[in-house]
Structure formats: structure tokens, C-alpha cells
N, C-alpha and C. Protein backbone atom coordinates (compact mmCIF):
# COMPACT_ATOMS: atom_id res chain seq x y z
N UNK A 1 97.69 91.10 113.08
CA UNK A 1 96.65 90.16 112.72
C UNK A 1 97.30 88.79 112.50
N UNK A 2 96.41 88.42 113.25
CA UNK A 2 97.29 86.25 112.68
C UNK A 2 96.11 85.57 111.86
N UNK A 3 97.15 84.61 111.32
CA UNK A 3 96.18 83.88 110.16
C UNK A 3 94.96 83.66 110.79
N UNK A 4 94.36 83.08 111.31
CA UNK A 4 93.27 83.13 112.06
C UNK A 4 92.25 84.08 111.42
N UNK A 5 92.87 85.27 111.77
CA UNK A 5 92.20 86.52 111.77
C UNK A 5 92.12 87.03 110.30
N UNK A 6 92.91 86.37 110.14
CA UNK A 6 93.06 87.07 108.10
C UNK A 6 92.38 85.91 107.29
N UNK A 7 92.01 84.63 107.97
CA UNK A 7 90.92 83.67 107.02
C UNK A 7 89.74 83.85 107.66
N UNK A 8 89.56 84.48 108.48
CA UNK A 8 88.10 85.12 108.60
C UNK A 8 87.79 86.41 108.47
N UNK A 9 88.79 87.52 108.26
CA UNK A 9 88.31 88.76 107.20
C UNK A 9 88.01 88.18 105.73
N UNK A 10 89.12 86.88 105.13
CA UNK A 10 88.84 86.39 103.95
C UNK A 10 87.55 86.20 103.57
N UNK A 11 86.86 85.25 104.54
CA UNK A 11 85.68 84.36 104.92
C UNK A 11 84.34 85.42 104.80
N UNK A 12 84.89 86.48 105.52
CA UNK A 12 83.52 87.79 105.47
C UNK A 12 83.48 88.25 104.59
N UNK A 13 84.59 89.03 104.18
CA UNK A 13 84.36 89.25 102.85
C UNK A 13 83.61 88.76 101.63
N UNK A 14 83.91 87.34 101.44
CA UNK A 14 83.47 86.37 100.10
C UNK A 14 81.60 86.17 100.79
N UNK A 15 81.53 86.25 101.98
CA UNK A 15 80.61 85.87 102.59
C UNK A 15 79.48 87.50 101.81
N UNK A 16 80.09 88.32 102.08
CA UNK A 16 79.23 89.85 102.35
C UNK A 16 79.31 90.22 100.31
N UNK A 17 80.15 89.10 99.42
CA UNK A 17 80.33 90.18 98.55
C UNK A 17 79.33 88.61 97.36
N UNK A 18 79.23 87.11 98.52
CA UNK A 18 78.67 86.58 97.72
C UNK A 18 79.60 85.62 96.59
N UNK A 19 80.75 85.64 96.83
CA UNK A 19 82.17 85.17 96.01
C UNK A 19 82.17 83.96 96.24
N UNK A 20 81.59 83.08 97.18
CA UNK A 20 82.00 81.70 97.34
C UNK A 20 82.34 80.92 95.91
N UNK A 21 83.14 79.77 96.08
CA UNK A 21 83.22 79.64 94.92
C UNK A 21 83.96 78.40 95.11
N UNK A 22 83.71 76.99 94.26
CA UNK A 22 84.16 75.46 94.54
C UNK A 22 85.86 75.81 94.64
N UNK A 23 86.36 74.46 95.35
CA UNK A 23 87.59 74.29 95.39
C UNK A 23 88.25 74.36 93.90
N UNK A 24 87.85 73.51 93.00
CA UNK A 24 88.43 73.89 91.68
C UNK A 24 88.38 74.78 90.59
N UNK A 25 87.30 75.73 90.84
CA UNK A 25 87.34 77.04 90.46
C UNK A 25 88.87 78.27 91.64
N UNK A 26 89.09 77.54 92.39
CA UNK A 26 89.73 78.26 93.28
C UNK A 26 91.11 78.12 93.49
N UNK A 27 91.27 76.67 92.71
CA UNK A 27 92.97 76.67 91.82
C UNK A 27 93.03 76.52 90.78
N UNK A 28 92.24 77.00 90.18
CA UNK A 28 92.47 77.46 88.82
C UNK A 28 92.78 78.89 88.57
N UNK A 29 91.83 80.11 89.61
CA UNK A 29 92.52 81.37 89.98
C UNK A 29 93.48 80.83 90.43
N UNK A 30 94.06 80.42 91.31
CA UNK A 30 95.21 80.22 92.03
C UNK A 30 96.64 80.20 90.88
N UNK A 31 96.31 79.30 89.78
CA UNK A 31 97.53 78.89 89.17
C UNK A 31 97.73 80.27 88.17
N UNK A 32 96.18 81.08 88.13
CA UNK A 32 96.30 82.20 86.75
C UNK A 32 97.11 83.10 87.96
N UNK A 33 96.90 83.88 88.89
CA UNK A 33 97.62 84.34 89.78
C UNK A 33 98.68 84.14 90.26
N UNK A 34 99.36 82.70 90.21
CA UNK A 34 100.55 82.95 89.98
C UNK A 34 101.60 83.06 88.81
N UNK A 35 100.53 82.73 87.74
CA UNK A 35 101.26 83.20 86.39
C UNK A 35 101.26 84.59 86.25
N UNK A 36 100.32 85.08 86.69
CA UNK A 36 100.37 86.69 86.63
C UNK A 36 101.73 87.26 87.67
N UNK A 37 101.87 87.00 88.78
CA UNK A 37 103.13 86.88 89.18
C UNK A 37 104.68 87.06 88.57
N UNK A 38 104.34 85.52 88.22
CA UNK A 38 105.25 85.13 87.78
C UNK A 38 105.81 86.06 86.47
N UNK A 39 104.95 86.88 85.59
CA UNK A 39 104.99 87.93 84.79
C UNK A 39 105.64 88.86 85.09
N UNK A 40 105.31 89.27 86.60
CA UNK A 40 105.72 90.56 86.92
C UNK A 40 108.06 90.10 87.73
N UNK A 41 107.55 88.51 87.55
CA UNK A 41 109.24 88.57 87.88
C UNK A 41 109.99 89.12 86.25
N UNK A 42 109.49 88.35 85.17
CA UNK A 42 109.96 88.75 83.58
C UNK A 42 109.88 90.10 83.62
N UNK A 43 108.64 91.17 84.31
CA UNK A 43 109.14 92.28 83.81
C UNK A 43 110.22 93.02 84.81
N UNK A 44 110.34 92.83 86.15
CA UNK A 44 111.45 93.15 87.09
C UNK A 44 112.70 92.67 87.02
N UNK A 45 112.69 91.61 86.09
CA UNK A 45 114.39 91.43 85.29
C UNK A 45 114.56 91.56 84.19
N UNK A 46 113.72 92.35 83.60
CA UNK A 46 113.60 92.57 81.88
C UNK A 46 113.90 90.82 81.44
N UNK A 47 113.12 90.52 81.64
CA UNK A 47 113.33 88.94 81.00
C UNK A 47 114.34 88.47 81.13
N UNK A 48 115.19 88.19 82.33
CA UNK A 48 116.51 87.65 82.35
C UNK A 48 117.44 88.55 82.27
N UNK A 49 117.49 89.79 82.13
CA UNK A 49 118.97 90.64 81.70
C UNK A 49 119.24 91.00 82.98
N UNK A 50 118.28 91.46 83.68
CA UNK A 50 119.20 91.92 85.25
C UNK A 50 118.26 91.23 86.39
N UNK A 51 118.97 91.99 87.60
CA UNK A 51 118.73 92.11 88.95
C UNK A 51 117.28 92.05 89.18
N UNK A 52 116.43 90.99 90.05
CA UNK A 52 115.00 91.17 90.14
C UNK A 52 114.78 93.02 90.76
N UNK A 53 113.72 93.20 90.34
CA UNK A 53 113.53 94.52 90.82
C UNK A 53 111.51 94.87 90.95
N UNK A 54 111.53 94.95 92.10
CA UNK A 54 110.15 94.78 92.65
C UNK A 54 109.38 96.01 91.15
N UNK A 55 108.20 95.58 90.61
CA UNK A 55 107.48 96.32 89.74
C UNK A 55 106.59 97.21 90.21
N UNK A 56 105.50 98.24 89.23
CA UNK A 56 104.18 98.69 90.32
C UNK A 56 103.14 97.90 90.53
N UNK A 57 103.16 96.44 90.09
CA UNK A 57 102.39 95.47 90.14
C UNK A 57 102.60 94.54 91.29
N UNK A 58 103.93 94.57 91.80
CA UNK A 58 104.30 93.52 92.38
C UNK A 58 103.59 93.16 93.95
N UNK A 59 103.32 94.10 94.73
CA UNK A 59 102.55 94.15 96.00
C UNK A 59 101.03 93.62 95.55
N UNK A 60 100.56 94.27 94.82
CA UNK A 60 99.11 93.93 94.04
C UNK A 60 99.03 92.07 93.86
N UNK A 61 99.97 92.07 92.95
CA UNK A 61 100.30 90.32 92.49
C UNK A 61 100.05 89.64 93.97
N UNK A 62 101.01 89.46 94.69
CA UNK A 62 101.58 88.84 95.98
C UNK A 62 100.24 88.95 96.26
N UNK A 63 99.53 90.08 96.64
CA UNK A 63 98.02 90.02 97.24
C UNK A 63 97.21 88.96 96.65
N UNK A 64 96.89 88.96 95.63
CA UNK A 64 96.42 88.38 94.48
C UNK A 64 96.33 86.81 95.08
N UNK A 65 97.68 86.26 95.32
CA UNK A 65 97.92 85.20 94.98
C UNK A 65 97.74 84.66 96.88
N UNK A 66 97.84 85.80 97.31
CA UNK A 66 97.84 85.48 98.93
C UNK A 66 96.38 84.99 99.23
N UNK A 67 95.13 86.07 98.59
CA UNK A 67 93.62 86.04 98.48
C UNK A 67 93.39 84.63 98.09
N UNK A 68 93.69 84.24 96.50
CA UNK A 68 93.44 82.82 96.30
C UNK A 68 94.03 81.94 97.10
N UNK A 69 95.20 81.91 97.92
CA UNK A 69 95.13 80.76 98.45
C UNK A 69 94.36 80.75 99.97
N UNK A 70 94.22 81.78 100.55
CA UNK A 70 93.64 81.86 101.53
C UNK A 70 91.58 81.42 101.05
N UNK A 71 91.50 81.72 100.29
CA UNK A 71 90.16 81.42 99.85
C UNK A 71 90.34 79.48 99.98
N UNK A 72 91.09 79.15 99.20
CA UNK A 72 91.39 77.75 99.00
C UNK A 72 91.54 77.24 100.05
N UNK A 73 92.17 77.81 101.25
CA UNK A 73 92.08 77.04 102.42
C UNK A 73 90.83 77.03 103.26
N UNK A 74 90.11 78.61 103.29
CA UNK A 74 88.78 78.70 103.49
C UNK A 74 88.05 77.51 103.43
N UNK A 75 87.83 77.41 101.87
CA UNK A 75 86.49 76.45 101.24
C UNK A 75 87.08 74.91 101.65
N UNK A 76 88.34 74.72 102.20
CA UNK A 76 88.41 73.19 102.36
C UNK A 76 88.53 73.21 103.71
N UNK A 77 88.08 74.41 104.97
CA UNK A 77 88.09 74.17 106.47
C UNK A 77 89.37 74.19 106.53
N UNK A 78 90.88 74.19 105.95
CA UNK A 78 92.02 74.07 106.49
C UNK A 78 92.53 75.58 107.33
N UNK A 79 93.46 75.17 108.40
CA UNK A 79 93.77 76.02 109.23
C UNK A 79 95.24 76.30 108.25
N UNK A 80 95.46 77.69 108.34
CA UNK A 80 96.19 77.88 107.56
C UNK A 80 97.76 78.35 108.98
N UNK A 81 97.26 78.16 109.57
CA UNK A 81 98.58 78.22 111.02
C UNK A 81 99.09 76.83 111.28
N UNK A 82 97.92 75.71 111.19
CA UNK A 82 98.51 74.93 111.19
C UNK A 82 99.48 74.07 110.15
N UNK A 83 99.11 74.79 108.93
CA UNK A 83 99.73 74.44 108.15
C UNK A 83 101.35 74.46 107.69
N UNK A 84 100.84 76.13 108.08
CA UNK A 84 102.46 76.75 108.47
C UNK A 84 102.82 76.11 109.69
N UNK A 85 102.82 75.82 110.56
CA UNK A 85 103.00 74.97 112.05
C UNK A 85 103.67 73.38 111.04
N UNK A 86 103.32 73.21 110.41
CA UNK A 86 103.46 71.59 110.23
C UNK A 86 104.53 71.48 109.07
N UNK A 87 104.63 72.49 107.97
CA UNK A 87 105.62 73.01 107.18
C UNK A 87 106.95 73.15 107.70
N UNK A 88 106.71 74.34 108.56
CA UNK A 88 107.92 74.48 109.43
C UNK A 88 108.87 73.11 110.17
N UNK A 89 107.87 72.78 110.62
CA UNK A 89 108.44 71.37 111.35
C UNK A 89 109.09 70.42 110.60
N UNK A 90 108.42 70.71 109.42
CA UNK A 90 109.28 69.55 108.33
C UNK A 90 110.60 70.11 107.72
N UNK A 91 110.52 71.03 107.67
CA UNK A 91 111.68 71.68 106.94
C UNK A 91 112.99 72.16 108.36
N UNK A 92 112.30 72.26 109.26
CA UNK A 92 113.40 72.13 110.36
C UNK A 92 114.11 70.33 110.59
N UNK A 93 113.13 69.87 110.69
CA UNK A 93 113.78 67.77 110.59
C UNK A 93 115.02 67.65 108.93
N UNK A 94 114.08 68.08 108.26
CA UNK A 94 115.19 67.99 106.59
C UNK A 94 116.32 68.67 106.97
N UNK A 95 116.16 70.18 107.55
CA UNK A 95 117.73 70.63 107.54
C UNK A 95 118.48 69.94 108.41
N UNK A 96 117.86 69.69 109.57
CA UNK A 96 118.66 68.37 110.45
C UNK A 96 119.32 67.78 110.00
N UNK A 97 118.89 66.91 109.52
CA UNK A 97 118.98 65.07 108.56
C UNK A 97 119.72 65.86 107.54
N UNK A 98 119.34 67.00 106.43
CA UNK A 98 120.22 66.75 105.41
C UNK A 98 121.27 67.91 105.24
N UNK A 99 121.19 69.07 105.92
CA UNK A 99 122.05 70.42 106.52
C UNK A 99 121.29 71.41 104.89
N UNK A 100 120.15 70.82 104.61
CA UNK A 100 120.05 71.88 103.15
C UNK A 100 117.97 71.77 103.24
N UNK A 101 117.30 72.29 102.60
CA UNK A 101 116.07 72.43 102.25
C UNK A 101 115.11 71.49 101.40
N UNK A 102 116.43 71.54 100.46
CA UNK A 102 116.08 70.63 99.36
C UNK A 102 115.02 69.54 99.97
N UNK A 103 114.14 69.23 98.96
CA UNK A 103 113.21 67.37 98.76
C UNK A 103 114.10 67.20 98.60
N UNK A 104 113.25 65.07 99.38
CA UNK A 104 114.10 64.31 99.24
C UNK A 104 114.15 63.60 98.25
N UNK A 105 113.95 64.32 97.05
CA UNK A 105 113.77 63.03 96.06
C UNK A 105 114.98 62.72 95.81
């Protein structure tokens, strides 16, 4: 399946279940989802003591956070291939120009 195809299962879904929902209701899930995440890194390194280690939450999370942003691109018409298409491109010119990933700030 390509993005394409996975922001319009998104699209049916919210469509068939009635979920629509404004852009800023939709990063605001976005930011709680990745705090919820971001939880499940504290509990896969016991808070800093070891090695990340995937949780039984962790596939769930990633979904989570994949749904809200795909919704977010939904409700604003953005193509989410092209996005990745245009990402990529930038971060291939930076490693060029600077041999690392890093912004340029």
C-alpha cells in the first residue's frame, strides 16, 4: 500500500465512523500521542538506565501517532508522498553541502 492509499483508507474511515475533526483539534491529539510515545521510550529504558527496548505498547503508540498525523494531512488536502518526496530532497542537498543531517541553524 502507498501513502496514497493509506490517506484514503484514513479518509474512509473518519468518513464511515463520522471522526472528522478541525486541524487544531488534530494537533493537539497529535502532540498527546506523541507524549504517549514518548512514555513508552521511559518505560523501554526504565527511565534512562538501559538499552531502548521496544514495549507491549510500542507498535500500538507508533500507530497512534501515524493515524494523527495522517488525519492532519487529510483535513489540510496535503499529499503526504509529496511531502516525503520534498523532505527527502532536502536532506539529500544538506548532506551534500554539509556531509551530516543536522539544521542549519
Amino acid at each position: 500500500m502507498n501513502l496514497f492509499e493509506v490517506q484514503d483508507l484514513i479518509r474512509k474511515f473518519n468518513e464511515e465512523k463520522n471522526m472528522s475533526s478541525s486541524v487544531n483539534i488534530r494537533i493537539i491529539d497529535l502532540a498527546s500521542e506523541v507524549g504517549e510515545l514518548s512514555k513508552e521510550v521511559l518505560k523501554g529504558t526504565k527511565y534512562g538506565s538501559k538499552e531502548f527496548q521496544k514495549t507491549e505498547e510500542w507498535n500500538s503508540e507508533i500507530g497512534d501517532v501515524l493515524f494523527s498525523l495522517i488525519c492532519i494531512a487529510n483535513e489540510t488536502k496535503t499529499n503526504l508522498e509529496d511531502c516525503l518526496k520534498y523532505v527527502l530532497d532536502k536532506y539529500e542537498k544538506r548532506f551534500a553541502n554539509k556531509g551530516d543531517l543536522g539544521s542549519e541553524r
